[in-house]
PDB file of N, CA and C in Angstrom:
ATOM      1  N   UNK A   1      73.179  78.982 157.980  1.00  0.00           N
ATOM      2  CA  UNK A   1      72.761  79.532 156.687  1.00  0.00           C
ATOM      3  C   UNK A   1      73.364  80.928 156.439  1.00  0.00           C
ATOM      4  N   UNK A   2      73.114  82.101 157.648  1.00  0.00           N
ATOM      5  CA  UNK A   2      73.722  83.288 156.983  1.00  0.00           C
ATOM      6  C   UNK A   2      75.095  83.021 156.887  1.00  0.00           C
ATOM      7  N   UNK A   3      76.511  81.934 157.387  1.00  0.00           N
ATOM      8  CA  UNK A   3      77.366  82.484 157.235  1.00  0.00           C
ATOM      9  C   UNK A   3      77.914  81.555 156.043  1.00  0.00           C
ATOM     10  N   UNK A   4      77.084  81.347 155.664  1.00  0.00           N
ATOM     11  CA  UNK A   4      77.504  80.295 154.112  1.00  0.00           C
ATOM     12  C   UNK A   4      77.364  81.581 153.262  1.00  0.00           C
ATOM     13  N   UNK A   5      75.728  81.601 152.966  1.00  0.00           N
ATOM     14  CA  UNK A   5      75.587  83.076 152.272  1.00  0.00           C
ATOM     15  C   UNK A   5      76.414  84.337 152.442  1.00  0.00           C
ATOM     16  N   UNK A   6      76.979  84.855 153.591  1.00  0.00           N
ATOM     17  CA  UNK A   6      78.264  85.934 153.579  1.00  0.00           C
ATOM     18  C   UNK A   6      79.354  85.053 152.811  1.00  0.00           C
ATOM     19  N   UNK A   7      79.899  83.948 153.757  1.00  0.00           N
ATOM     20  CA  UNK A   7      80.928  83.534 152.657  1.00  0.00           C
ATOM     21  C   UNK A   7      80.923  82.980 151.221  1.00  0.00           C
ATOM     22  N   UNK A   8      79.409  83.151 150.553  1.00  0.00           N
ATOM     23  CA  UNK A   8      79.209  82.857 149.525  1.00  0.00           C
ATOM     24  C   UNK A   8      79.347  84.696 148.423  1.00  0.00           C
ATOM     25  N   UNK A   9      78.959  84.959 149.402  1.00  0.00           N
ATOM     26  CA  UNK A   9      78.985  86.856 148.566  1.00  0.00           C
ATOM     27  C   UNK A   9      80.302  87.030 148.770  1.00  0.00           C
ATOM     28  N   UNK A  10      81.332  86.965 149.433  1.00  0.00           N
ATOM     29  CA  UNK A  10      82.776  87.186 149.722  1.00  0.00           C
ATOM     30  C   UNK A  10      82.969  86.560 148.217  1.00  0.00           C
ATOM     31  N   UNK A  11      82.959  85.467 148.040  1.00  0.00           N
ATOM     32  CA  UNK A  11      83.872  84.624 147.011  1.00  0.00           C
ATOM     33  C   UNK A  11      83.273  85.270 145.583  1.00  0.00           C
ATOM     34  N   UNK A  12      81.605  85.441 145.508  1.00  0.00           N
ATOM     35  CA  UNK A  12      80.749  86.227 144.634  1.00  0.00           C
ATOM     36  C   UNK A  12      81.828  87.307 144.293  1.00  0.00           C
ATOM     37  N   UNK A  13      82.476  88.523 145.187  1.00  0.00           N
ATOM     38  CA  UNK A  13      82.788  89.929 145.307  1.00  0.00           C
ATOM     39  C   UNK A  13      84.130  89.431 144.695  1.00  0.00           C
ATOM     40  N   UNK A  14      84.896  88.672 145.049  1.00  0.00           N
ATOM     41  CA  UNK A  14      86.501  88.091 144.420  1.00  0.00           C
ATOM     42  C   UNK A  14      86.544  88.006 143.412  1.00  0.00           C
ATOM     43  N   UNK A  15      85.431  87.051 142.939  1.00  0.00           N
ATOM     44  CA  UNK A  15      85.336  86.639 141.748  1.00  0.00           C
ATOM     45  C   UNK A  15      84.777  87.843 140.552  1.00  0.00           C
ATOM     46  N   UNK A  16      83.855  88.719 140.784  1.00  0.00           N
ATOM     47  CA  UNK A  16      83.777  89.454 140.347  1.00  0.00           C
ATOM     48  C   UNK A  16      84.229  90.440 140.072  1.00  0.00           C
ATOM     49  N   UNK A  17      85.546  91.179 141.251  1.00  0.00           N
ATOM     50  CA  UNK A  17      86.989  91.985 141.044  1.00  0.00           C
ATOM     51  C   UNK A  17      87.663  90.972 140.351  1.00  0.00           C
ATOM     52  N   UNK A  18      87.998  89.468 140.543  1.00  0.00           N
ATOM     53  CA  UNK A  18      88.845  88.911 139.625  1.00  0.00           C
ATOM     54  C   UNK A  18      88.280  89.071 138.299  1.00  0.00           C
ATOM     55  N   UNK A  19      87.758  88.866 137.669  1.00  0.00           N
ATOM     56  CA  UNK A  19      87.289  89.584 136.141  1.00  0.00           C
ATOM     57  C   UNK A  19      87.579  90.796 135.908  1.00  0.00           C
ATOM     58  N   UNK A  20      86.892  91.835 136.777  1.00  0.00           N
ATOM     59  CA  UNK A  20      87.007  93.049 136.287  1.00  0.00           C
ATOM     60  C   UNK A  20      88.522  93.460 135.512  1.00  0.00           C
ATOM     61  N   UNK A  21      89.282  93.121 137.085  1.00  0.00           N
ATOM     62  CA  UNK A  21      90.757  93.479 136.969  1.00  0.00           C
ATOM     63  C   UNK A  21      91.287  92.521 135.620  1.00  0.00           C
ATOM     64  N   UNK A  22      91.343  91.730 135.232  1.00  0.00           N
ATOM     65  CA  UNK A  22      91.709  90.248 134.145  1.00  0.00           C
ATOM     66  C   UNK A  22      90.822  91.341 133.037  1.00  0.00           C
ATOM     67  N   UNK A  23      89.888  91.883 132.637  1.00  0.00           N
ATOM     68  CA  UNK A  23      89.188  92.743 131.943  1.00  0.00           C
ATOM     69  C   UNK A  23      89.956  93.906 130.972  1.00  0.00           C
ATOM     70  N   UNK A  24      90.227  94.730 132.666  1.00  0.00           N
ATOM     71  CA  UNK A  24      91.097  95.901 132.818  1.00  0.00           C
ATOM     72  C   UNK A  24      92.554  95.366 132.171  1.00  0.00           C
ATOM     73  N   UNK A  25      93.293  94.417 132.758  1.00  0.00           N
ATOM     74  CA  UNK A  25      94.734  93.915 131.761  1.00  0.00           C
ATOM     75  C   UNK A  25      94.601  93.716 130.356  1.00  0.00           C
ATOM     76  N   UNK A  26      93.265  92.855 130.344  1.00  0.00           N
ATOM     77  CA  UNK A  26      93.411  92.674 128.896  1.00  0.00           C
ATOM     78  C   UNK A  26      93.108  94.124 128.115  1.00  0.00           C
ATOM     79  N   UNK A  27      92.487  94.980 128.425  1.00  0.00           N
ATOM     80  CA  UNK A  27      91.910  96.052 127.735  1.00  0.00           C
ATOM     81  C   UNK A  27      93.259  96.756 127.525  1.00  0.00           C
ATOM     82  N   UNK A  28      94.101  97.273 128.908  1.00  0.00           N
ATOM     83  CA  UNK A  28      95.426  98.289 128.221  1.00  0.00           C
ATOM     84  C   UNK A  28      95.923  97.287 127.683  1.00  0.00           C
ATOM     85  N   UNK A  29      96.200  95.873 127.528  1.00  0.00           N
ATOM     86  CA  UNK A  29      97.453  95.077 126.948  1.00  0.00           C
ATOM     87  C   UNK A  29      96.876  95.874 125.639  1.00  0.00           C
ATOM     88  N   UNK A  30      95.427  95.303 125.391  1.00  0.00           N
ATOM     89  CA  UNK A  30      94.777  95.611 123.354  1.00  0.00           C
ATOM     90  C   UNK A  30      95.368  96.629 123.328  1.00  0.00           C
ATOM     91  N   UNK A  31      95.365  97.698 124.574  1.00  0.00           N
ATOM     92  CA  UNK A  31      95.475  99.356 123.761  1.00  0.00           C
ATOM     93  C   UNK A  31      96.815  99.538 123.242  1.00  0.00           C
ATOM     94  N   UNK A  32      97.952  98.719 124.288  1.00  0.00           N
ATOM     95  CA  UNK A  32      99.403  99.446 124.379  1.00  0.00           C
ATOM     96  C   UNK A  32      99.718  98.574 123.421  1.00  0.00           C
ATOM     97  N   UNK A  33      99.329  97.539 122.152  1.00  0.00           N
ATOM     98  CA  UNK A  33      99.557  96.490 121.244  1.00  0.00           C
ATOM     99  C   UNK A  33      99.015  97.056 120.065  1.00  0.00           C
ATOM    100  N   UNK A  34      97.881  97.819 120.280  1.00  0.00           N
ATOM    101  CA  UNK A  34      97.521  98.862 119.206  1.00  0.00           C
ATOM    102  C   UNK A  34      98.223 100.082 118.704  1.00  0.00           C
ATOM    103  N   UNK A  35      98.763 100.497 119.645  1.00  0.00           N
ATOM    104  CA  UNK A  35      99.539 101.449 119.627  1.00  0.00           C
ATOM    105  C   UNK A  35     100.729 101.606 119.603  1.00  0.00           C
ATOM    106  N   UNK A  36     101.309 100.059 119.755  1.00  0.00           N
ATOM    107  CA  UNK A  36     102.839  99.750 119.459  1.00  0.00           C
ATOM    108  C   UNK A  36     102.974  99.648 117.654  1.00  0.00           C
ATOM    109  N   UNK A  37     101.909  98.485 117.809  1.00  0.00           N
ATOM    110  CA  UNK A  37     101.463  98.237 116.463  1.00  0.00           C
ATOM    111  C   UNK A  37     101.341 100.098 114.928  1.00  0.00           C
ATOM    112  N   UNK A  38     100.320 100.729 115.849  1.00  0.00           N
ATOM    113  CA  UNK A  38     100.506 101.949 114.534  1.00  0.00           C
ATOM    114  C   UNK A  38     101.643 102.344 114.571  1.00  0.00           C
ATOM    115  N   UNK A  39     102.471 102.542 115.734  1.00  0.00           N
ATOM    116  CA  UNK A  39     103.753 103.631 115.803  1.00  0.00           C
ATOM    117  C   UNK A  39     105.039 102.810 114.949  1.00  0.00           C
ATOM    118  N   UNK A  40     104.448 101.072 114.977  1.00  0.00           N
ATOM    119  CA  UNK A  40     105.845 100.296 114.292  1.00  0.00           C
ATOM    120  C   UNK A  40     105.705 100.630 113.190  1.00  0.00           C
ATOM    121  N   UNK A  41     104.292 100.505 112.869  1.00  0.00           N
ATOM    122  CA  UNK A  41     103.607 100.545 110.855  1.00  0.00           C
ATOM    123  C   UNK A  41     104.210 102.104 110.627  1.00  0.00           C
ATOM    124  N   UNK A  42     103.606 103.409 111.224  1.00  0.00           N
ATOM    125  CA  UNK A  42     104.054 104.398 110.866  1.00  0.00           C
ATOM    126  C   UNK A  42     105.434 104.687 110.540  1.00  0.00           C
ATOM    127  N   UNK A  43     106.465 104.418 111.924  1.00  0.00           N
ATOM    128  CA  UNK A  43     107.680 104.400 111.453  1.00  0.00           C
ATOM    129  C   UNK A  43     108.453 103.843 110.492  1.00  0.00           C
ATOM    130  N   UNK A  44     108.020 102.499 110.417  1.00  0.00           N
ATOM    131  CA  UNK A  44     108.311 101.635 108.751  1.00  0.00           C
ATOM    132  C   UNK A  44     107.921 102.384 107.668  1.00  0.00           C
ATOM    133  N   UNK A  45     106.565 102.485 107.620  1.00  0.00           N
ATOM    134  CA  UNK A  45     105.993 102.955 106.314  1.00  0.00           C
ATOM    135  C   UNK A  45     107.231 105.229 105.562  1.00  0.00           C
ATOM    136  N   UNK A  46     107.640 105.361 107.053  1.00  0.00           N
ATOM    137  CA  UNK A  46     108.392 106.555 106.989  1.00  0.00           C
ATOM    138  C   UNK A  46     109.540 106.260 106.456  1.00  0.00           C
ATOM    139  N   UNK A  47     110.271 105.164 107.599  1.00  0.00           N
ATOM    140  CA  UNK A  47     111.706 105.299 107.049  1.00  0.00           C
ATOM    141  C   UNK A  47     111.847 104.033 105.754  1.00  0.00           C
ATOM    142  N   UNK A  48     111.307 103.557 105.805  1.00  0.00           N
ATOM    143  CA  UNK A  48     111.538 102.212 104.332  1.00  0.00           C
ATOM    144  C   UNK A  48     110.756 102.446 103.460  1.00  0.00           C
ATOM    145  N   UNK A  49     110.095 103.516 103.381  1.00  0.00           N
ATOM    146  CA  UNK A  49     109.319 103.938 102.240  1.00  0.00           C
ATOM    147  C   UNK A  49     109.828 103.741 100.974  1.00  0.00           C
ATOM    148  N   UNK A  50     111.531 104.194 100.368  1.00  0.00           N
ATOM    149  CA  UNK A  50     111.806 104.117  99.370  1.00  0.00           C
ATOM    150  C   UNK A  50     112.078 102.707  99.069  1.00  0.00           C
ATOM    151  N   UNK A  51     112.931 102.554  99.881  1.00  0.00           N
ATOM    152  CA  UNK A  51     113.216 100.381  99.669  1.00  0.00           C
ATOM    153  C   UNK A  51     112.157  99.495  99.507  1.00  0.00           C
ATOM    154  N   UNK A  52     111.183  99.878  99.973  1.00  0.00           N
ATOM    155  CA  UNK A  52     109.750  99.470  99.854  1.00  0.00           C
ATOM    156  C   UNK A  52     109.471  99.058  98.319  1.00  0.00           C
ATOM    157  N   UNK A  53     109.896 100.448  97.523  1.00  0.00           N
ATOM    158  CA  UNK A  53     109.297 100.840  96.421  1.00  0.00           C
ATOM    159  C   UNK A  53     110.137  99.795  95.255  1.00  0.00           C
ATOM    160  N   UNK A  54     111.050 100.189  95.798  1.00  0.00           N
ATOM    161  CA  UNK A  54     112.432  99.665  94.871  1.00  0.00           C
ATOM    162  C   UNK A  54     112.222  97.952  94.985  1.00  0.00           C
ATOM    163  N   UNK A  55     112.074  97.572  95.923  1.00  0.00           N
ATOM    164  CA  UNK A  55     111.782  96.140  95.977  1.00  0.00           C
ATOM    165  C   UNK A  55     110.757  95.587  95.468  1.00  0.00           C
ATOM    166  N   UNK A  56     109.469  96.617  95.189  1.00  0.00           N
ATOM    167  CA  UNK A  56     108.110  96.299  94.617  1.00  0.00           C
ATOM    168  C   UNK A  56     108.886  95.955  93.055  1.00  0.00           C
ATOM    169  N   UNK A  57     109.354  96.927  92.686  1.00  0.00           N
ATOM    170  CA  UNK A  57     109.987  97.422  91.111  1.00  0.00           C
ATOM    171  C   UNK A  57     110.754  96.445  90.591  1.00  0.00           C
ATOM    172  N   UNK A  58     112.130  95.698  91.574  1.00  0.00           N
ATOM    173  CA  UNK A  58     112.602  94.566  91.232  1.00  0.00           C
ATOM    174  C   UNK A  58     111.706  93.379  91.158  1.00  0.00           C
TER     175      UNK A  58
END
């Protein structure tokens, strides 16, 4: 019995760093996708600003 229960908390402890970490990836992927994301919009919205306009107009 105890060494089921240790090797049952071992796999418990894996499994529970396996999330965390799978957690942790997904969280910077959102951040560094958020932040690719404003810096693409910002730079567009900077440099194509006028063509933007001109294309609305045509």
């Amino acid at each position: 019995m105890p060494k089921g229960k240790k090797k049952e908390n071992v796999a418990s402890q894996t499994f529970k760093s396996t999330v965390v970490l799978c957690c942790m990836i997904a969280l910077c992927s959102a951040a560094v996708g958020a932040l690719g994301m404003y810096f693409y919009m910002s730079s567009q919205s900077v440099n194509d600003n006028c063509p933007q306009v001109e294309d609305s107009k045509n």
